[in-house]
PDB file of N, CA and C in Angstrom:
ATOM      1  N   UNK A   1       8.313   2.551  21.418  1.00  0.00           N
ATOM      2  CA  UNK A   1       7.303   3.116  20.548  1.00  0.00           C
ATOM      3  C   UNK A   1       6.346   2.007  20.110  1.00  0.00           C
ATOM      4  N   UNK A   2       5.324   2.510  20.685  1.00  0.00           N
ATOM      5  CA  UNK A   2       4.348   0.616  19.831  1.00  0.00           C
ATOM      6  C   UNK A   2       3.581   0.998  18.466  1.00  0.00           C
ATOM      7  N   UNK A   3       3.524   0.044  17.808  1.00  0.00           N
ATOM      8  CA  UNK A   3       3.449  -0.313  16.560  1.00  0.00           C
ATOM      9  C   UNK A   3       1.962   0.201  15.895  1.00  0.00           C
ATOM     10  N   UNK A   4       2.252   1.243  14.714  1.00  0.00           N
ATOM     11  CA  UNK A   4       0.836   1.604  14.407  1.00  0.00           C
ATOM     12  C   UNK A   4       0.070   0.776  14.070  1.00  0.00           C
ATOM     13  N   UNK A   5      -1.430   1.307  14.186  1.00  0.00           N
ATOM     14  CA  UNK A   5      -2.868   0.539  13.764  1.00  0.00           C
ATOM     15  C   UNK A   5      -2.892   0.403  12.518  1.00  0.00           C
ATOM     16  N   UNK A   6      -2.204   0.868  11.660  1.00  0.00           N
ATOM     17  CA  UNK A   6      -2.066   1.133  10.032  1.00  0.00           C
ATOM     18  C   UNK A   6      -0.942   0.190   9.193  1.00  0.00           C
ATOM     19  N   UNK A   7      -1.598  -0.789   8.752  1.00  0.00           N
ATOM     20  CA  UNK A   7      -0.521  -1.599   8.109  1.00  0.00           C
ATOM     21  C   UNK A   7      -0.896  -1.331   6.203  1.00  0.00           C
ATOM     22  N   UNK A   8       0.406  -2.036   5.868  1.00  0.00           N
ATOM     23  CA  UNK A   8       0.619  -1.434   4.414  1.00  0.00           C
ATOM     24  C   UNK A   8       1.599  -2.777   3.492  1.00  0.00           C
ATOM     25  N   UNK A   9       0.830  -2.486   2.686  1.00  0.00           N
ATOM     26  CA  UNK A   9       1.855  -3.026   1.744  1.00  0.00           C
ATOM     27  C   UNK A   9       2.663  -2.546   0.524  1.00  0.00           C
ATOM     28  N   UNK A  10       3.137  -1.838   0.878  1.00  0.00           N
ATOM     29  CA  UNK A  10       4.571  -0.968  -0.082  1.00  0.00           C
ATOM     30  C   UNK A  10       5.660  -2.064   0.023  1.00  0.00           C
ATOM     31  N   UNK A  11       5.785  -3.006   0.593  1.00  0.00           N
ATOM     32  CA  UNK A  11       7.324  -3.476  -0.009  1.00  0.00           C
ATOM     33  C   UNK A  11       6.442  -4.724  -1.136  1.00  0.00           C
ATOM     34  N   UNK A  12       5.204  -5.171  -0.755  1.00  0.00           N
ATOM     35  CA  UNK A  12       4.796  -6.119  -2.037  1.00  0.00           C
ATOM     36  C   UNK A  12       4.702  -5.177  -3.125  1.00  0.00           C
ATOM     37  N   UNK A  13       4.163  -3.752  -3.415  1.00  0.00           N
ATOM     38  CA  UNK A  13       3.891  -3.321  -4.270  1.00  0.00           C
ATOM     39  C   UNK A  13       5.273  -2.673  -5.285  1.00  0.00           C
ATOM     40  N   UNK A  14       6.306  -2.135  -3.717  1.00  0.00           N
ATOM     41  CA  UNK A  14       7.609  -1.584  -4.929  1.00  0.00           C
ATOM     42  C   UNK A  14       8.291  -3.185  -5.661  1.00  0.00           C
ATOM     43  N   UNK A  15       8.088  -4.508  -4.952  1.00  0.00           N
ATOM     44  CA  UNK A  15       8.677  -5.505  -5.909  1.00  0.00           C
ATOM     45  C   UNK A  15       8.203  -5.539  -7.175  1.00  0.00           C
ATOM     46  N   UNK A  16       6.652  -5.451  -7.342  1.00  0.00           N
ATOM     47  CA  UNK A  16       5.833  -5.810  -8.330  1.00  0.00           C
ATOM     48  C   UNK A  16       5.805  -4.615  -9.483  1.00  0.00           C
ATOM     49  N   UNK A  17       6.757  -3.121  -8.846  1.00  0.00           N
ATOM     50  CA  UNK A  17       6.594  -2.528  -9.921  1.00  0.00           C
ATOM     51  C   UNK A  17       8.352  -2.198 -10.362  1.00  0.00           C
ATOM     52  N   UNK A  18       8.349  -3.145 -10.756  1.00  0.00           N
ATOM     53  CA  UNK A  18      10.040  -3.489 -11.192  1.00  0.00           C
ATOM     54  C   UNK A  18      10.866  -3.378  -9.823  1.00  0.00           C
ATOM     55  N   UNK A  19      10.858  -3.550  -9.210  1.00  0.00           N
ATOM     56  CA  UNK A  19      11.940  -3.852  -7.749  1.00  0.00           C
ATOM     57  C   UNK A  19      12.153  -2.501  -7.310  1.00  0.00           C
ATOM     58  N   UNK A  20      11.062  -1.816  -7.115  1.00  0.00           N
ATOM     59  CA  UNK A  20      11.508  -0.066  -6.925  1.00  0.00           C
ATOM     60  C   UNK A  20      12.406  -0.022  -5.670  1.00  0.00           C
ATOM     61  N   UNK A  21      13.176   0.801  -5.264  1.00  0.00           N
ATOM     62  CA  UNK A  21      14.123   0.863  -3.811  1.00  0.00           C
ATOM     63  C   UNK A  21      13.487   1.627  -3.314  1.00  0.00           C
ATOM     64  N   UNK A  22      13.354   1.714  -1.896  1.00  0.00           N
ATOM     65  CA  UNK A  22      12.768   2.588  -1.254  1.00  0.00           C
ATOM     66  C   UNK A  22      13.598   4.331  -1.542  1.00  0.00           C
ATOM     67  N   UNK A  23      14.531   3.885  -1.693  1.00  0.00           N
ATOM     68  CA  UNK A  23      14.891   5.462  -2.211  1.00  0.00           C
ATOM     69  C   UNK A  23      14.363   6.203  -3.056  1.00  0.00           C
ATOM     70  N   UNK A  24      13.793   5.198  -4.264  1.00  0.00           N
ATOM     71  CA  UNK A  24      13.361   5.376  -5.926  1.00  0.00           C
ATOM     72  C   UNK A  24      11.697   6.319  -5.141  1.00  0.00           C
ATOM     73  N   UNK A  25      11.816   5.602  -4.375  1.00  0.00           N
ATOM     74  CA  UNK A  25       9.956   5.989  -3.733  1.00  0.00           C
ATOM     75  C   UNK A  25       9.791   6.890  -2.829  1.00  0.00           C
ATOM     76  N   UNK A  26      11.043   7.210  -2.068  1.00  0.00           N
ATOM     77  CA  UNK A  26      11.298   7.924  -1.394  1.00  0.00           C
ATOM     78  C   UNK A  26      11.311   9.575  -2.502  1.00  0.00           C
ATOM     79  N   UNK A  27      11.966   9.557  -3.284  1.00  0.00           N
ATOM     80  CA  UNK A  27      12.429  10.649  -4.250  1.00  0.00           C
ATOM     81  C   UNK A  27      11.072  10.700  -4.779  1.00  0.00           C
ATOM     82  N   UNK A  28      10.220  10.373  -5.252  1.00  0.00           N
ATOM     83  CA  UNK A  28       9.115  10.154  -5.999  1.00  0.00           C
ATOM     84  C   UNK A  28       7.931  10.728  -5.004  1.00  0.00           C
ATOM     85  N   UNK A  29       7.785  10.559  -3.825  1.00  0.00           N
ATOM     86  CA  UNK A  29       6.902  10.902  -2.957  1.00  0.00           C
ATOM     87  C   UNK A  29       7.487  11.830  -1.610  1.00  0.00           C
ATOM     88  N   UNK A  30       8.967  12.600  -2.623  1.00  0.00           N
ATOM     89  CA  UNK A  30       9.148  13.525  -1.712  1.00  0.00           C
ATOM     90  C   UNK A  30       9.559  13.493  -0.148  1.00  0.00           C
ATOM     91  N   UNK A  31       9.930  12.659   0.235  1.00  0.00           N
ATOM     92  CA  UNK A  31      10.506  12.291   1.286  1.00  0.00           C
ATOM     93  C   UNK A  31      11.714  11.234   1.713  1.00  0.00           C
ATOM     94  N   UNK A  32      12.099  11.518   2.700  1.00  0.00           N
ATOM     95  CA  UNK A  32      13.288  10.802   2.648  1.00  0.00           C
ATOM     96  C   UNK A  32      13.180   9.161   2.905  1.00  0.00           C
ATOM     97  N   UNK A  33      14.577   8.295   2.813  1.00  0.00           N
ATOM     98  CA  UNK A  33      14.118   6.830   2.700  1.00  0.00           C
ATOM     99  C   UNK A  33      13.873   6.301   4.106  1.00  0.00           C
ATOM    100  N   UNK A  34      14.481   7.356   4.803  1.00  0.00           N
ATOM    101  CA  UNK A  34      14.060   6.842   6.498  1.00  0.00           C
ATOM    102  C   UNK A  34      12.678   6.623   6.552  1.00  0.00           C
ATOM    103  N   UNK A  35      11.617   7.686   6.125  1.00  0.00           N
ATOM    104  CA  UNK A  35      10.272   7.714   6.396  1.00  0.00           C
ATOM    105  C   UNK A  35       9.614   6.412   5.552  1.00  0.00           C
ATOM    106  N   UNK A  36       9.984   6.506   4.781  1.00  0.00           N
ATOM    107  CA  UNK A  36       9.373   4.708   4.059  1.00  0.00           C
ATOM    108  C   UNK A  36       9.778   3.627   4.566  1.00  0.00           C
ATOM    109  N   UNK A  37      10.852   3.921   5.296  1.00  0.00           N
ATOM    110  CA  UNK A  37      11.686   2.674   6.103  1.00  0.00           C
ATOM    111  C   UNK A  37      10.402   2.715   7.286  1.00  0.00           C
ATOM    112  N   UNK A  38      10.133   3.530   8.145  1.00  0.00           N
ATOM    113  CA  UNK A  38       9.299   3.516   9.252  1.00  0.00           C
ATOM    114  C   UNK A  38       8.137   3.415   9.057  1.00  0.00           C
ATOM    115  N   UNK A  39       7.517   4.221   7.370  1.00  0.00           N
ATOM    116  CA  UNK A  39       5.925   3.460   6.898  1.00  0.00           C
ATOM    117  C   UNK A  39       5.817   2.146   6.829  1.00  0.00           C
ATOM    118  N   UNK A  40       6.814   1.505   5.808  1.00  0.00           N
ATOM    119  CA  UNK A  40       6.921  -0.362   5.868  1.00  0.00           C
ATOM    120  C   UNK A  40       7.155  -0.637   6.950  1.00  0.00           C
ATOM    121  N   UNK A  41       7.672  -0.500   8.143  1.00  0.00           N
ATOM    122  CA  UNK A  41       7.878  -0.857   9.234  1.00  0.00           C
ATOM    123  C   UNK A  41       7.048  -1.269  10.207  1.00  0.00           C
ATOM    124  N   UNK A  42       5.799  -0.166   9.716  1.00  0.00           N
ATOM    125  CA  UNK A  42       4.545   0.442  10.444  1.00  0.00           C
ATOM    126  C   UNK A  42       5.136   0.771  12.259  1.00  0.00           C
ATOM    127  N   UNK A  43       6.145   1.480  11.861  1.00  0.00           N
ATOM    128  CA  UNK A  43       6.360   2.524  12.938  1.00  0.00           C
ATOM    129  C   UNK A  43       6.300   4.044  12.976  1.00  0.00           C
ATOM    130  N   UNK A  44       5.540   4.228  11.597  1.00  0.00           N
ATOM    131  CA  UNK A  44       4.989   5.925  11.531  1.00  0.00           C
ATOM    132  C   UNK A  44       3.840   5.654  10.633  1.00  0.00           C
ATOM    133  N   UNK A  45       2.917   6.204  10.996  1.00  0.00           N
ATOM    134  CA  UNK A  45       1.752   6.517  10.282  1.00  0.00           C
ATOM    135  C   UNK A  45       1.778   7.572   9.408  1.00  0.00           C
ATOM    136  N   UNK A  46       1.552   7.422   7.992  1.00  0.00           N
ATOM    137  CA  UNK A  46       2.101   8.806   6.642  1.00  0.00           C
ATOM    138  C   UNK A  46       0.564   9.653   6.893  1.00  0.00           C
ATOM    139  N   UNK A  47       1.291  11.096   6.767  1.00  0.00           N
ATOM    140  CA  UNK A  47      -0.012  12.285   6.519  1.00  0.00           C
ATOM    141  C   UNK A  47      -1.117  11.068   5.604  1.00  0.00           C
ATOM    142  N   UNK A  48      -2.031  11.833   5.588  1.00  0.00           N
ATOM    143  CA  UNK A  48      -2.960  11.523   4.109  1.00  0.00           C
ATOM    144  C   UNK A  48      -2.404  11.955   3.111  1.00  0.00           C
ATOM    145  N   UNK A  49      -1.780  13.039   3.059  1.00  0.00           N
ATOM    146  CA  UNK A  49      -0.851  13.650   1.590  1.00  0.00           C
ATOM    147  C   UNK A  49      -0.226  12.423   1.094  1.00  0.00           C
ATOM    148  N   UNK A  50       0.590  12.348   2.035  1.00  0.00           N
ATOM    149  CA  UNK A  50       1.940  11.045   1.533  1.00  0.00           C
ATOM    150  C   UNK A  50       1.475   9.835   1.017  1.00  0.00           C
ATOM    151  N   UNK A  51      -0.023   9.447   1.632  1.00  0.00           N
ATOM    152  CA  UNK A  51      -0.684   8.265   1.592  1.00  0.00           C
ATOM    153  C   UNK A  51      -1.015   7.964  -0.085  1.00  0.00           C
ATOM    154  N   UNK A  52      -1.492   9.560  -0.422  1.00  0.00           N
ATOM    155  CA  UNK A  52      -2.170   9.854  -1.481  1.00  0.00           C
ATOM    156  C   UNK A  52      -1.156  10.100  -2.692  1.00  0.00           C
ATOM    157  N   UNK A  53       0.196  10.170  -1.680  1.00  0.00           N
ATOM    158  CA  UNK A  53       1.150  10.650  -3.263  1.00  0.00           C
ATOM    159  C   UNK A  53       1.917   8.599  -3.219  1.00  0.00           C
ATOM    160  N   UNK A  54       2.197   8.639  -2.229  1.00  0.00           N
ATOM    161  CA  UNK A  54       2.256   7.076  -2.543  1.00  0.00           C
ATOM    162  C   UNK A  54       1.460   5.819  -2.729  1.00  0.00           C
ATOM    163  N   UNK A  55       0.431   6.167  -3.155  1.00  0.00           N
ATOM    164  CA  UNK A  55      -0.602   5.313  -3.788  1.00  0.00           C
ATOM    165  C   UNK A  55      -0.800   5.588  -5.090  1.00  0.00           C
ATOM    166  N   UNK A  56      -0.354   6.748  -5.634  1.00  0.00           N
ATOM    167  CA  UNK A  56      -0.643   7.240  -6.670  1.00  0.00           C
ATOM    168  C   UNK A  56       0.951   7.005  -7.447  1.00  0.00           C
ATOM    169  N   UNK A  57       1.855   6.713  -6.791  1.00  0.00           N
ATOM    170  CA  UNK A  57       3.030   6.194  -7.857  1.00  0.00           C
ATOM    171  C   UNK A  57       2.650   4.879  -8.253  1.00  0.00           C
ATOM    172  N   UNK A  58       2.238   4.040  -7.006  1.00  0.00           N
ATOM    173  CA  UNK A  58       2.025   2.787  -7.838  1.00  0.00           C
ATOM    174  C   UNK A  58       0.700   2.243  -8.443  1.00  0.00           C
ATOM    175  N   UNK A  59       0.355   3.466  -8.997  1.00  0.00           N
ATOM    176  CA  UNK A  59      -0.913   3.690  -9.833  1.00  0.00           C
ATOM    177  C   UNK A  59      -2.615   2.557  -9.115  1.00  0.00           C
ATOM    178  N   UNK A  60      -2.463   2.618  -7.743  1.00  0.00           N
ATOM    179  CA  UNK A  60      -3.273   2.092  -7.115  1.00  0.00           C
ATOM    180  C   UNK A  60      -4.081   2.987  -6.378  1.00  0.00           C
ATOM    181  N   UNK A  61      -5.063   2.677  -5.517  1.00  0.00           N
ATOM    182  CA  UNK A  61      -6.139   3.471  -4.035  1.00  0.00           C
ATOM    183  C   UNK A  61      -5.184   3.530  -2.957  1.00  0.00           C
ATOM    184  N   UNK A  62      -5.448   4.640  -2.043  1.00  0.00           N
ATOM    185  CA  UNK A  62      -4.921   3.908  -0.844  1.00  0.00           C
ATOM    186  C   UNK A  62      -4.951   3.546  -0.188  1.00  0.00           C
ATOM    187  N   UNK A  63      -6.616   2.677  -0.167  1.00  0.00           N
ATOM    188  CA  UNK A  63      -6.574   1.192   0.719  1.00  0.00           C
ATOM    189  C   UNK A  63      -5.988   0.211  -0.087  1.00  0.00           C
ATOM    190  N   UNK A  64      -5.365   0.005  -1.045  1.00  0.00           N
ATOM    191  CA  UNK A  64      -4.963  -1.199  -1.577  1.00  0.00           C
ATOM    192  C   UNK A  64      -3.194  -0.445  -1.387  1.00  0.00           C
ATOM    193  N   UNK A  65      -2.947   0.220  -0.807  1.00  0.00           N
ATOM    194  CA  UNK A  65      -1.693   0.659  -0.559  1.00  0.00           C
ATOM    195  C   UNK A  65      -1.656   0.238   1.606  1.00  0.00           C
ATOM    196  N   UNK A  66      -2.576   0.728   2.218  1.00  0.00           N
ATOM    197  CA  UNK A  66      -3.084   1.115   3.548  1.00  0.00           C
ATOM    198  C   UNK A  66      -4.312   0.385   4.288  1.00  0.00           C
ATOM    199  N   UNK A  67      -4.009  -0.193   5.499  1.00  0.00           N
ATOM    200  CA  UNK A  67      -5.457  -0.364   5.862  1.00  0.00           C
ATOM    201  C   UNK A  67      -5.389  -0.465   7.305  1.00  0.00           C
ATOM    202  N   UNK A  68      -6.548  -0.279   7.960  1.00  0.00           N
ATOM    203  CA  UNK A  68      -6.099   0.477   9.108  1.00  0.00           C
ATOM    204  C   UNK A  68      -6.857  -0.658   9.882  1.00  0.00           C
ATOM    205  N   UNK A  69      -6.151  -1.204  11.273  1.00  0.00           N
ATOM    206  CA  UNK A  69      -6.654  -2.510  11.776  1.00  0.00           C
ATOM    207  C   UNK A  69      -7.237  -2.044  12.973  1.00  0.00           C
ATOM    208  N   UNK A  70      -7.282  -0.853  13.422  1.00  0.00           N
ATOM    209  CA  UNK A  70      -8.296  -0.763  14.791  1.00  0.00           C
ATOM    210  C   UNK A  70      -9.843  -1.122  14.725  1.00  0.00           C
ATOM    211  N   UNK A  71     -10.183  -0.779  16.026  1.00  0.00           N
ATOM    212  CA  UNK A  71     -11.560  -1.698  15.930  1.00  0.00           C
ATOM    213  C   UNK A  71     -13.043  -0.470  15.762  1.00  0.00           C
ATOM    214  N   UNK A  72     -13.717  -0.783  14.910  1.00  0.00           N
ATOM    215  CA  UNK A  72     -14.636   0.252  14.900  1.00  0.00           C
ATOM    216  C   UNK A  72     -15.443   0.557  16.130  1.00  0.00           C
ATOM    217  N   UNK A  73     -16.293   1.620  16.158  1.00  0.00           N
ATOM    218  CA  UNK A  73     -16.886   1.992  17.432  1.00  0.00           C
ATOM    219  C   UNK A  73     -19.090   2.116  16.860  1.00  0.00           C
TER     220      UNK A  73
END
């Protein structure tokens, strides 16, 4: 499986908001901890929903959660 265009920083952000577990974030944004395991991973790319509910726990945007490294056209 090769590696999405979409990188993220959720594991700097759950440290910085008291050491959240991916479970804590997982439960919080409605999905299970596998799928945050494979967002930090950047081996799944999240809906926009998910993007939007996990940017919004750690009271940030979600380009400062997301940013997407392909090349413009």
């Amino acid at each position: 499986m090769a590696k999405s265009e979409i990188s993220n920083n959720i594991r700097r952000l759950r440290f910085e908001n008291g050491q959240m577990t991916q479970q804590e974030l997982a439960d919080k944004a409605g999905v299970t901890r596998q799928t945050i395991i494979a967002i930090e991973g950047g081996k799944y790319s999240p809906s926009l929903t998910l993007a939007f509910k996990i940017a919004r726990e750690f009271g940030v945007s979600v380009e400062d959660v997301f940013q997407y490294g392909g090349k413009a056209r």
